[in-house]
C-alpha atoms as a PDB file:
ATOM      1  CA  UNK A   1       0.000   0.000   0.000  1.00  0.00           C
ATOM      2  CA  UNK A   2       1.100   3.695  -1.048  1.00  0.00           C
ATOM      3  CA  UNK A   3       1.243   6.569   1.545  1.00  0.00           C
ATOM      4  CA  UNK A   4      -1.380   7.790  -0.470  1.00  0.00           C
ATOM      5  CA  UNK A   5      -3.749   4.838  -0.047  1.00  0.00           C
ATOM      6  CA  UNK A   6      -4.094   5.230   3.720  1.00  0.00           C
ATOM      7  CA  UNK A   7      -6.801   7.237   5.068  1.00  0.00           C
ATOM      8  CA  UNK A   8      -7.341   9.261   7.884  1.00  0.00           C
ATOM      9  CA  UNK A   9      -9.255   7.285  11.159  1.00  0.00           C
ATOM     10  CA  UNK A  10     -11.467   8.136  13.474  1.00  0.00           C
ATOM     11  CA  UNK A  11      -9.843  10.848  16.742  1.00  0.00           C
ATOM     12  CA  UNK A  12      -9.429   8.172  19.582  1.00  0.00           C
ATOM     13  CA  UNK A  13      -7.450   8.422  22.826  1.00  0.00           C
ATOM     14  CA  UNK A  14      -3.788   7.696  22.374  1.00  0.00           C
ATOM     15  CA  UNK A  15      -1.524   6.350  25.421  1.00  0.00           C
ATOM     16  CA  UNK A  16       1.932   7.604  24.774  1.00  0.00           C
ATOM     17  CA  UNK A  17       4.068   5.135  27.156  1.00  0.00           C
ATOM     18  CA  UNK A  18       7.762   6.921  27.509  1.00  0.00           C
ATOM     19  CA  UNK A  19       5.802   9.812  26.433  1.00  0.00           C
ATOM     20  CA  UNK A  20       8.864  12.234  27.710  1.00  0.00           C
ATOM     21  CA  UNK A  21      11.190  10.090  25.717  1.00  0.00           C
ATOM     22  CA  UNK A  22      12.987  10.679  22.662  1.00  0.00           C
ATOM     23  CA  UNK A  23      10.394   9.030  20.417  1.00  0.00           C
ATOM     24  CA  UNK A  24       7.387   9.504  22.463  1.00  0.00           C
ATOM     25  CA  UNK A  25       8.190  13.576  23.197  1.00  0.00           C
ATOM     26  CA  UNK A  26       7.674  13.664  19.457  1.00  0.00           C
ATOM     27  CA  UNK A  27       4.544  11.773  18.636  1.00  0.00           C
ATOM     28  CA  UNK A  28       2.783  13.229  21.339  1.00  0.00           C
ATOM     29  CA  UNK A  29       3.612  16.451  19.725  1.00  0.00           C
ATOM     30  CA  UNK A  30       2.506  15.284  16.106  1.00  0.00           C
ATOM     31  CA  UNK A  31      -0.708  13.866  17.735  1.00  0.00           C
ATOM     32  CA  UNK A  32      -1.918  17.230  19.580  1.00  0.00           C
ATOM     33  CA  UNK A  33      -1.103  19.204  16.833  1.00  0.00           C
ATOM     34  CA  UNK A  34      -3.765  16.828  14.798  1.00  0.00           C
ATOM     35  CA  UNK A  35      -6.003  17.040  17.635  1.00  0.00           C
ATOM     36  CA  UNK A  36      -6.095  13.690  18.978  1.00  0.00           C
ATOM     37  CA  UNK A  37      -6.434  13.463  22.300  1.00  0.00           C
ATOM     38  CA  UNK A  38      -3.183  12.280  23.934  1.00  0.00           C
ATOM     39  CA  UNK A  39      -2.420  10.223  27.489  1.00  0.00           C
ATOM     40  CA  UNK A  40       1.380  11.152  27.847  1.00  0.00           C
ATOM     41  CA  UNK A  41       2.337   8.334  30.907  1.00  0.00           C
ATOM     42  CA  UNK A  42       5.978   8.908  32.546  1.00  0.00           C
ATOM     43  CA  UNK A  43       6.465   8.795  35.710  1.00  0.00           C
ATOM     44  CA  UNK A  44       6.820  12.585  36.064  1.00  0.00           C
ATOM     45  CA  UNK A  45       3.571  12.411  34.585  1.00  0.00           C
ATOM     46  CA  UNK A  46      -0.256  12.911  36.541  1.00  0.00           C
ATOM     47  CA  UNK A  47      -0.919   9.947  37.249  1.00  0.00           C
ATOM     48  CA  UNK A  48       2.681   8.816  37.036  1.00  0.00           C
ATOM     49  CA  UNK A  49       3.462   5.067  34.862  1.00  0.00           C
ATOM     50  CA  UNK A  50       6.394   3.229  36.641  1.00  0.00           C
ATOM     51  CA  UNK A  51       7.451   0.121  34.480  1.00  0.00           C
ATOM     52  CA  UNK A  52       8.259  -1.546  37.083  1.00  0.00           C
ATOM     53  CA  UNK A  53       5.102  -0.783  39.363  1.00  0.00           C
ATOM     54  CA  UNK A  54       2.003  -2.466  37.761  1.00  0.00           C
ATOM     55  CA  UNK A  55      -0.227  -0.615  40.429  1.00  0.00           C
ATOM     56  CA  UNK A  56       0.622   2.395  38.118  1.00  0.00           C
ATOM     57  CA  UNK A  57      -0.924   1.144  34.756  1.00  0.00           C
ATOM     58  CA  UNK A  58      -4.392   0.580  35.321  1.00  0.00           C
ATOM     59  CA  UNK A  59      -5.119   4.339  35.705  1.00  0.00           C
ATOM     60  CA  UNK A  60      -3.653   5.040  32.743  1.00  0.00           C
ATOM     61  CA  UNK A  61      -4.765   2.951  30.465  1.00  0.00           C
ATOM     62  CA  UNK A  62      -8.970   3.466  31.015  1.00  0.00           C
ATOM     63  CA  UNK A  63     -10.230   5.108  28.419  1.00  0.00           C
ATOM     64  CA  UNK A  64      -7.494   4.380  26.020  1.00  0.00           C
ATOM     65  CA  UNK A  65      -8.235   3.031  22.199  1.00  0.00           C
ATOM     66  CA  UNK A  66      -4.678   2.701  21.159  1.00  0.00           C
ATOM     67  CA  UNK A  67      -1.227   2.414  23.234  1.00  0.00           C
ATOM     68  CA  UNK A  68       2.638   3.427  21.644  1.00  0.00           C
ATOM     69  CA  UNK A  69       4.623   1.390  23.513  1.00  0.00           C
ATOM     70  CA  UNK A  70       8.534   2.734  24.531  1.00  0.00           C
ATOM     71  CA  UNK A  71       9.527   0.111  27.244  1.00  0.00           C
ATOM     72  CA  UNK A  72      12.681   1.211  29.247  1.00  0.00           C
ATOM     73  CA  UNK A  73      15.555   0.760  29.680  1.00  0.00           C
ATOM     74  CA  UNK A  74      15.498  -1.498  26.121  1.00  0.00           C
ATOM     75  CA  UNK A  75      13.265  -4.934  25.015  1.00  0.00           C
ATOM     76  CA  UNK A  76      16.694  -6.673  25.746  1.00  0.00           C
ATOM     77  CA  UNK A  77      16.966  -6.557  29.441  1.00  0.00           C
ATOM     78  CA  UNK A  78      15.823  -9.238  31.699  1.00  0.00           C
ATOM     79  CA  UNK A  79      12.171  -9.368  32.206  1.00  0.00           C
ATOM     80  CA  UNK A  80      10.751  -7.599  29.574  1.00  0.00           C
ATOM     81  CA  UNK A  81       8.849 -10.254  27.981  1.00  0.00           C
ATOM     82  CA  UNK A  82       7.026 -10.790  31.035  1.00  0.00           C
ATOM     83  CA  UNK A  83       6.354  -6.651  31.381  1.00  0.00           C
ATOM     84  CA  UNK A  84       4.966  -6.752  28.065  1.00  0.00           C
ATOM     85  CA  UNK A  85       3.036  -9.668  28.940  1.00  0.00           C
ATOM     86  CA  UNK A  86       1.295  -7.809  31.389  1.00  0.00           C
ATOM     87  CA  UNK A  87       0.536  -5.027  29.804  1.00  0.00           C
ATOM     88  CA  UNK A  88      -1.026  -6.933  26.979  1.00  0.00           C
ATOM     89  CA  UNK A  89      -3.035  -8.113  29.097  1.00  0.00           C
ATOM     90  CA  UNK A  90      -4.067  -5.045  30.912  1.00  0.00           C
ATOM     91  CA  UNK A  91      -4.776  -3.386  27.574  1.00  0.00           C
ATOM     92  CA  UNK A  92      -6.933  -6.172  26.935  1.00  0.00           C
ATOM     93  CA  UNK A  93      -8.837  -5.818  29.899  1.00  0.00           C
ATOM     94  CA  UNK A  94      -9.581  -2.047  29.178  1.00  0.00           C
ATOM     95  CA  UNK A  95     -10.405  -2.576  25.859  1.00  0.00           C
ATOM     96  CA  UNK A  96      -7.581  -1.125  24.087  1.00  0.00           C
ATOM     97  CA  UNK A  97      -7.896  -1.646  20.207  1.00  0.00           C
ATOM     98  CA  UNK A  98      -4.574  -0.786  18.565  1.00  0.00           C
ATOM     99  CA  UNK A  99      -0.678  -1.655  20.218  1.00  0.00           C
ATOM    100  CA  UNK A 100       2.224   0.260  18.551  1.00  0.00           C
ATOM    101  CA  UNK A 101       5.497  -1.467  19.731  1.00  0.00           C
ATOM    102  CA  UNK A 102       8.936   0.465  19.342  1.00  0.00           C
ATOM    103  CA  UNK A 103      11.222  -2.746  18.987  1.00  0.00           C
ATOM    104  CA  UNK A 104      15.046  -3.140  18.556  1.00  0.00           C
ATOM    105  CA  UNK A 105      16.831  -4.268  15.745  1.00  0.00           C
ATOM    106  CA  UNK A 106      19.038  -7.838  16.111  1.00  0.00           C
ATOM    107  CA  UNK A 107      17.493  -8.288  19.589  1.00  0.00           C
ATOM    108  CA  UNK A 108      16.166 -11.708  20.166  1.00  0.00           C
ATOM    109  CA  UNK A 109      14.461 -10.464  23.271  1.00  0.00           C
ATOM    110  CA  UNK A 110      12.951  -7.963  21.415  1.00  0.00           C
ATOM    111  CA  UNK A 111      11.619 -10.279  18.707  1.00  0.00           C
ATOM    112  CA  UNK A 112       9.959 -12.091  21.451  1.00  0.00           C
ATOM    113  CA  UNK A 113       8.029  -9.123  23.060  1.00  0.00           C
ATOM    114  CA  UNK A 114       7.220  -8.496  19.169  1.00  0.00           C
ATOM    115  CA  UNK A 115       5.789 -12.233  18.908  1.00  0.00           C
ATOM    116  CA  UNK A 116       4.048 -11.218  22.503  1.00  0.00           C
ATOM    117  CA  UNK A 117       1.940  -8.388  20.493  1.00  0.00           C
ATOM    118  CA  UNK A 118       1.223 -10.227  17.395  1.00  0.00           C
ATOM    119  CA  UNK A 119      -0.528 -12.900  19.194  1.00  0.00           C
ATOM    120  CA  UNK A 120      -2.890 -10.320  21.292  1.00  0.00           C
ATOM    121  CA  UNK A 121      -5.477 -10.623  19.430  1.00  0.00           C
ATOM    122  CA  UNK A 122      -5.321  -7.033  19.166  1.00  0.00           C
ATOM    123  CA  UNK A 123      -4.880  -4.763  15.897  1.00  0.00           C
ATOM    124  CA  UNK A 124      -0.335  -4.081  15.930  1.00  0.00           C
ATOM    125  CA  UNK A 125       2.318  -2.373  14.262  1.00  0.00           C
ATOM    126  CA  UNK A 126       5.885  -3.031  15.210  1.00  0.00           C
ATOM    127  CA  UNK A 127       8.792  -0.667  14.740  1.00  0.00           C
ATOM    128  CA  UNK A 128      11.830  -2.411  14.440  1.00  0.00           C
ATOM    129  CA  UNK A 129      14.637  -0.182  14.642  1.00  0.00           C
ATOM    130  CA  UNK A 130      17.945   0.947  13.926  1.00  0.00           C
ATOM    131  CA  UNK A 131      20.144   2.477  16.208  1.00  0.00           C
ATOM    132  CA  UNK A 132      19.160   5.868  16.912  1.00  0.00           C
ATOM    133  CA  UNK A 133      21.118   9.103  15.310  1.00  0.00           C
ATOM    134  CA  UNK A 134      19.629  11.424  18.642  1.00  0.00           C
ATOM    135  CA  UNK A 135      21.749   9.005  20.681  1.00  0.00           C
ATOM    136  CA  UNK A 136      24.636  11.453  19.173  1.00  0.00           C
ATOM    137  CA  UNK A 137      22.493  14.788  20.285  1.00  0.00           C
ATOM    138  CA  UNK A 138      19.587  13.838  23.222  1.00  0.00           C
ATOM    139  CA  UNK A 139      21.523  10.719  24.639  1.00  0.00           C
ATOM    140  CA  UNK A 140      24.787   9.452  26.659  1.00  0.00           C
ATOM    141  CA  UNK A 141      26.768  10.571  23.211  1.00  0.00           C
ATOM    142  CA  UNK A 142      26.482  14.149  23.714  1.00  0.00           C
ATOM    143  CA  UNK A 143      28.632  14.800  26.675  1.00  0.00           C
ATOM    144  CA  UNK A 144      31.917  12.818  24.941  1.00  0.00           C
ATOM    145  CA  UNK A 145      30.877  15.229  21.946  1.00  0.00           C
ATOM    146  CA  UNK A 146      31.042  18.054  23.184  1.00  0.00           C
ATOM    147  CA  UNK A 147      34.626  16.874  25.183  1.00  0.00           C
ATOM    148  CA  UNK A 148      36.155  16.745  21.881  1.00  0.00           C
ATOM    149  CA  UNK A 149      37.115  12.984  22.360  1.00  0.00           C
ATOM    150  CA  UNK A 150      34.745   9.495  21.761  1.00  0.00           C
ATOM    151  CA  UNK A 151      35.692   6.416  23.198  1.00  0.00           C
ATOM    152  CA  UNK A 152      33.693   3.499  22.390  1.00  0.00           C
ATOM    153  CA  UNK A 153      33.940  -0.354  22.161  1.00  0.00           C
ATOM    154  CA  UNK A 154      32.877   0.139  18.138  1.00  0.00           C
ATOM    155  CA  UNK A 155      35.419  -0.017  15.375  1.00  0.00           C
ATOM    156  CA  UNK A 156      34.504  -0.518  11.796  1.00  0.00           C
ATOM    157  CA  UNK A 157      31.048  -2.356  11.679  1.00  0.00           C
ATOM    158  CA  UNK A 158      28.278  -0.513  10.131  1.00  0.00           C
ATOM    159  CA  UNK A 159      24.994   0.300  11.119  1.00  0.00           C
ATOM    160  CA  UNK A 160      21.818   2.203   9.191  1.00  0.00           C
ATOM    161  CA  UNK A 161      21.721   4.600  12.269  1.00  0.00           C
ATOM    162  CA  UNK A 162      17.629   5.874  12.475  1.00  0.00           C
ATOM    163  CA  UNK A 163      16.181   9.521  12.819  1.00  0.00           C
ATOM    164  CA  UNK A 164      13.894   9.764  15.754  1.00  0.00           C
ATOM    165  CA  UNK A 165      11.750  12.202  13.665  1.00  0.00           C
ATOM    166  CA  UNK A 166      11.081   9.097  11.267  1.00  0.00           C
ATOM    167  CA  UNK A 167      10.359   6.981  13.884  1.00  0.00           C
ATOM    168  CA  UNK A 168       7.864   9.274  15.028  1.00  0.00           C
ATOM    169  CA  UNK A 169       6.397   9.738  11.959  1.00  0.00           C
ATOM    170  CA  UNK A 170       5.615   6.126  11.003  1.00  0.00           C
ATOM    171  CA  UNK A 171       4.651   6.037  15.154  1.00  0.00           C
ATOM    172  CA  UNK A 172       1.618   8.821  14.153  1.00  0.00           C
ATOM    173  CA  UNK A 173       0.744   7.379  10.775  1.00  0.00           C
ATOM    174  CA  UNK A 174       0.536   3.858  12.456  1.00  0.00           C
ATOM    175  CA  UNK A 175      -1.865   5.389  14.850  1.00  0.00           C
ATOM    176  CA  UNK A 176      -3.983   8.191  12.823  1.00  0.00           C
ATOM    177  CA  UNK A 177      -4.251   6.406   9.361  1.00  0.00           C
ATOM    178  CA  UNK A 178      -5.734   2.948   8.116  1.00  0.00           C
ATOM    179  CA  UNK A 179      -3.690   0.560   6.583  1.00  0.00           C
ATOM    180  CA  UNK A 180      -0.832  -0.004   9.190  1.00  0.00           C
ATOM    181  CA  UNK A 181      -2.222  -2.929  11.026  1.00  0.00           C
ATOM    182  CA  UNK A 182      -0.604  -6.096  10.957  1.00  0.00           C
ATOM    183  CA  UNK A 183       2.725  -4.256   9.420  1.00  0.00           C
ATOM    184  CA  UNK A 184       6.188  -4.726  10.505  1.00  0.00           C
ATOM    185  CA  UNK A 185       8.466  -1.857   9.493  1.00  0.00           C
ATOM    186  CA  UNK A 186      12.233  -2.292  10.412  1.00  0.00           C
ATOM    187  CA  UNK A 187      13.449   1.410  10.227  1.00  0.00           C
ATOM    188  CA  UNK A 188      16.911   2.164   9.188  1.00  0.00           C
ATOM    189  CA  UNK A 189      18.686   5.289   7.415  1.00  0.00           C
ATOM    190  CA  UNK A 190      19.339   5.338   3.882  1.00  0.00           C
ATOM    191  CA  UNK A 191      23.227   4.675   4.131  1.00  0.00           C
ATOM    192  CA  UNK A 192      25.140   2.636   6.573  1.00  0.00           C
ATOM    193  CA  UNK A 193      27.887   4.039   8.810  1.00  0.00           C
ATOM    194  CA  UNK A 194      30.498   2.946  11.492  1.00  0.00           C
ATOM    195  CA  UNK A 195      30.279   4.942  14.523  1.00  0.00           C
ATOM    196  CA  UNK A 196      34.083   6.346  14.001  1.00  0.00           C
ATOM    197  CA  UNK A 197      32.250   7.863  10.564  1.00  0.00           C
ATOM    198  CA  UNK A 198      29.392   8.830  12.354  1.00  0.00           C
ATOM    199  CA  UNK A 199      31.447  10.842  14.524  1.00  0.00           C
ATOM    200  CA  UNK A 200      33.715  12.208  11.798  1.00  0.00           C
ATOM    201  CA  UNK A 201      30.201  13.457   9.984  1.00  0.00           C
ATOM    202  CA  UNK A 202      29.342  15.315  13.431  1.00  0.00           C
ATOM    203  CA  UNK A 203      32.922  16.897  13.317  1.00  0.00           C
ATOM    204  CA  UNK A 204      32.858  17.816   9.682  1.00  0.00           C
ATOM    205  CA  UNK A 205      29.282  19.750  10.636  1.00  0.00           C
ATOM    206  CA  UNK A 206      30.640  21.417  13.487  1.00  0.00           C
ATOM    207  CA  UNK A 207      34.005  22.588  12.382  1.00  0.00           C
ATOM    208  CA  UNK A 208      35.334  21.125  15.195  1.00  0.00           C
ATOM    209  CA  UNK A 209      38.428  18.243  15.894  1.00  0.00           C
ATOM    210  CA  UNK A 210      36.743  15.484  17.729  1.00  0.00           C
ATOM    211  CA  UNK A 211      38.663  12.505  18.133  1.00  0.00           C
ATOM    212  CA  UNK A 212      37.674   9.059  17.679  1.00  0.00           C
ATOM    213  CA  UNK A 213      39.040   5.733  20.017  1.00  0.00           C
ATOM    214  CA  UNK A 214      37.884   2.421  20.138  1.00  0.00           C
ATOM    215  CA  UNK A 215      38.707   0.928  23.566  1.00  0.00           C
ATOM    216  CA  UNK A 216      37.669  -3.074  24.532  1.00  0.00           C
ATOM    217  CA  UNK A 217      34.430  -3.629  25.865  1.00  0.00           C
ATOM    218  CA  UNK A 218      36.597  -4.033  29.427  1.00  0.00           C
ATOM    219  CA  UNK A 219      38.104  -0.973  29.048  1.00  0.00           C
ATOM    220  CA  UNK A 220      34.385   0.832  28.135  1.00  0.00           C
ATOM    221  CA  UNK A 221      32.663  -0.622  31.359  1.00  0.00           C
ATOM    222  CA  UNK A 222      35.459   0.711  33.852  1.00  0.00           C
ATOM    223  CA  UNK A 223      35.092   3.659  32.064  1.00  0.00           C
ATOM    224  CA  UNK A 224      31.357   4.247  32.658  1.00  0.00           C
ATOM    225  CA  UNK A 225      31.825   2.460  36.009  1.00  0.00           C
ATOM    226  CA  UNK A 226      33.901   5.496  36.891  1.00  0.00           C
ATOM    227  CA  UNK A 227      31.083   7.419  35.878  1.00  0.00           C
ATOM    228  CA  UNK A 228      29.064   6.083  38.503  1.00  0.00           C
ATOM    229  CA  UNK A 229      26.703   4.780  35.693  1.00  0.00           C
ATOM    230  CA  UNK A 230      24.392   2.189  36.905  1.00  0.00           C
ATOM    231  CA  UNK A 231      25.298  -1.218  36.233  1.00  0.00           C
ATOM    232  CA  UNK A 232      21.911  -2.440  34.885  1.00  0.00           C
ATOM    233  CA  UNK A 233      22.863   0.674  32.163  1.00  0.00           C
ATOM    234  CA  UNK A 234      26.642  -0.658  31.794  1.00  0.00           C
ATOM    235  CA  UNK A 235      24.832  -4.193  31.121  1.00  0.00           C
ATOM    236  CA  UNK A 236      22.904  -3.011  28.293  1.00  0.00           C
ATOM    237  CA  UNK A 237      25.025  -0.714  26.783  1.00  0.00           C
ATOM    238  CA  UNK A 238      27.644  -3.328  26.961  1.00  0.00           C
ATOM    239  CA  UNK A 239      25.143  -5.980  25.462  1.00  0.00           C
ATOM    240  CA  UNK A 240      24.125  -4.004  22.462  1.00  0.00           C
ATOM    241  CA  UNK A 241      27.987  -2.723  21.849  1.00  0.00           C
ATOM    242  CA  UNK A 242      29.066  -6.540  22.140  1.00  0.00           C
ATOM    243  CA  UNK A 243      26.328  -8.399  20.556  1.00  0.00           C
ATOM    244  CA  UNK A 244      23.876  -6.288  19.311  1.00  0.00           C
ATOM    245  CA  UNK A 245      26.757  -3.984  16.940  1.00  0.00           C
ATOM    246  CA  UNK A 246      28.581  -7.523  15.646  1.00  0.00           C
ATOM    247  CA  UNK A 247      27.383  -7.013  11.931  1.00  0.00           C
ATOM    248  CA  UNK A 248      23.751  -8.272  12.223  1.00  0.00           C
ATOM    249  CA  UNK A 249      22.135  -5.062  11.084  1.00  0.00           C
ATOM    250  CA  UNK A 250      24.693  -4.090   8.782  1.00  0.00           C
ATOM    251  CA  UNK A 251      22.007  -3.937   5.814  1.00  0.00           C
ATOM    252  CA  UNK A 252      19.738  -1.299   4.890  1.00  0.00           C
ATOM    253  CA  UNK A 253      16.078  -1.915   5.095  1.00  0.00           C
ATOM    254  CA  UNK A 254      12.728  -0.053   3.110  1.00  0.00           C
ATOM    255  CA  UNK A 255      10.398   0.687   6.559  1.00  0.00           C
ATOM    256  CA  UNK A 256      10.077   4.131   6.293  1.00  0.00           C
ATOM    257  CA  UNK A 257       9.882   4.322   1.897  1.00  0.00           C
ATOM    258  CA  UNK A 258       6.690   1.567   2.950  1.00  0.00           C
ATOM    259  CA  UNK A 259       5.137   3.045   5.624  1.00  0.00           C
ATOM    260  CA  UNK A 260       5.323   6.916   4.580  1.00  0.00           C
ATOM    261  CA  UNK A 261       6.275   6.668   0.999  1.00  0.00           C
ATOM    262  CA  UNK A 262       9.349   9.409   1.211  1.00  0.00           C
ATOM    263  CA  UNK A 263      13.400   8.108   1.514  1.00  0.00           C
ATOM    264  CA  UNK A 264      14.613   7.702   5.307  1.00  0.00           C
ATOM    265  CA  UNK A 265      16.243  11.136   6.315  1.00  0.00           C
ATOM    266  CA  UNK A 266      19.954  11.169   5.794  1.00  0.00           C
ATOM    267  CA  UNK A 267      22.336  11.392   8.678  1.00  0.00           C
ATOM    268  CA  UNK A 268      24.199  14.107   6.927  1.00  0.00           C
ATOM    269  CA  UNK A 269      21.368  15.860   7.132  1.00  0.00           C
ATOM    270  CA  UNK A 270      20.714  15.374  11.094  1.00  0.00           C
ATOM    271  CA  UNK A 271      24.163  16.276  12.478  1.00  0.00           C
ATOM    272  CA  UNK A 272      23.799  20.029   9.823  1.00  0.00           C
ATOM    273  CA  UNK A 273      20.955  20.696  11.195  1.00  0.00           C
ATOM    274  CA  UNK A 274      22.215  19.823  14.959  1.00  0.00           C
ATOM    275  CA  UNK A 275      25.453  21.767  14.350  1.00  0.00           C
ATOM    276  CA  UNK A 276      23.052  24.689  13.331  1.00  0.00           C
ATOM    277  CA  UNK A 277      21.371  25.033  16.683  1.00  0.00           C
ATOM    278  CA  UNK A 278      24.482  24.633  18.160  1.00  0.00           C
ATOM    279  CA  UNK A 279      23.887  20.876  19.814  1.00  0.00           C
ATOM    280  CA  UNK A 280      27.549  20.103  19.598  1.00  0.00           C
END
């Protein structure tokens, strides 16, 4: 189906899960500005959502005819099938219609949770993607960038890094427009880059030296250790550097072309228009 075969539904109640998030900040956004009413659930949000307090869902999900799912910290860590589980189930029970799942890419956990939504019984659409270029601009990238030196366990594998704004796009038309359900789209950018070229892109758009080492996954968890990161966040970050970033997803996939019928926004693009607001 062509972006210009899918129609406009019916204004229903949207629950934005992670709805302060990268991804969910921006459909949120998209949605009120099209006048659907939105649900944003964080837990800084009234009523607050707490992943990991179930006694916090029910309240937000009554009333709700469709749920965008953002589970944190990632689909990979342990117990996330059995989250999801849950709040299939939940949704279920409040007759929620519609499940939008933001998946990972080369995560067998995730493809699980994925498998979880597909056999609700409920109308889906699963984003499987890429990793993210605001990881360079909104995540734990930003503060090595602006130091003027990246380290990172990453050398010369590739990887179809994924705007956030085209996430959120195919999010909203998954949600406003017909012809979405029962669609996977795995979301990737148009050209494939290793993070040392990612990097050099960023430095090109600033017009400033930033300096690129790849240290040993050892070497990267001391370093965030040191930190004081968390060390359920130095297990995933060390999972998806490790296993996740070993080739798998070093191909280029059609997602957004299907679901919006434009090309994937180019990562050349992202980091000029970041370097223009002065990001980095």
């Amino acid at each position: 189906m062509k972006a210009n075969e899918h129609t406009q539904q019916t204004l229903q109640t949207v629950l934005v899960l992670g709805g302060t998030g990268k991804t969910g900040r921006r459909i949120a956004q998209q949605l009120t500005a099209k006048g659907w009413p939105v649900r944003i659930a964080s837990r800084s949000a009234s009523p607050s959502f707490d992943w990991n307090d179930q006694a916090t869902w029910a309240t937000n999900m009554q009333g709700v005819d469709a749920v965008y799912i953002s589970y944190q910290p990632d689909l990979a860590v342990p117990g996330a099938t059995d989250t999801i589980r849950a709040l299939v189930s939940l949704a279920k029970e409040n007759g929620v219609s519609k499940l939008v799942l933001l998946s990972g890419r080369g995560e067998k956990e995730a493809q699980e949770c994925e498998d979880i939504i597909k056999a609700a019984g409920l109308r889906w659409t699963i984003l499987r993607c890429a990793w993210f270029n605001q990881n360079f601009s909104e995540g734990y990238l930003l503060d090595p960038l602006l130091a003027g030196h990246v380290a990172l366990p990453a050398g010369d594998v590739k990887e179809p890094f994924v705007d956030v704004e085209d996430i959120a796009d195919v999010a909203v038309a998954a949600l406003t427009e017909t012809g979405h359900d029962s669609q996977l789209y795995e979301l990737t950018g148009p050209r494939l880059l290793s993070f040392p070229e990612a990097v050099a892109e960023i430095s090109r758009a600033t017009g400033k030296p930033i300096a690129y080492q790849q240290v040993s996954p050892a070497e990267y968890k001391d370093m965030l250790s040191t930190f004081g990161i968390p060390d359920d966040y130095i297990w995933l970050v060390n999972y998806l550097f490790s296993e996740v970033l070993d080739g798998r997803n070093a191909h280029l996939s059609d997602g957004v072309q299907r679901a919006l019928g434009r090309p994937a926004r180019e990562f050349s693009l992202y980091a000029a228009e970041e370097a223009g607001k002065g990001t980095w």
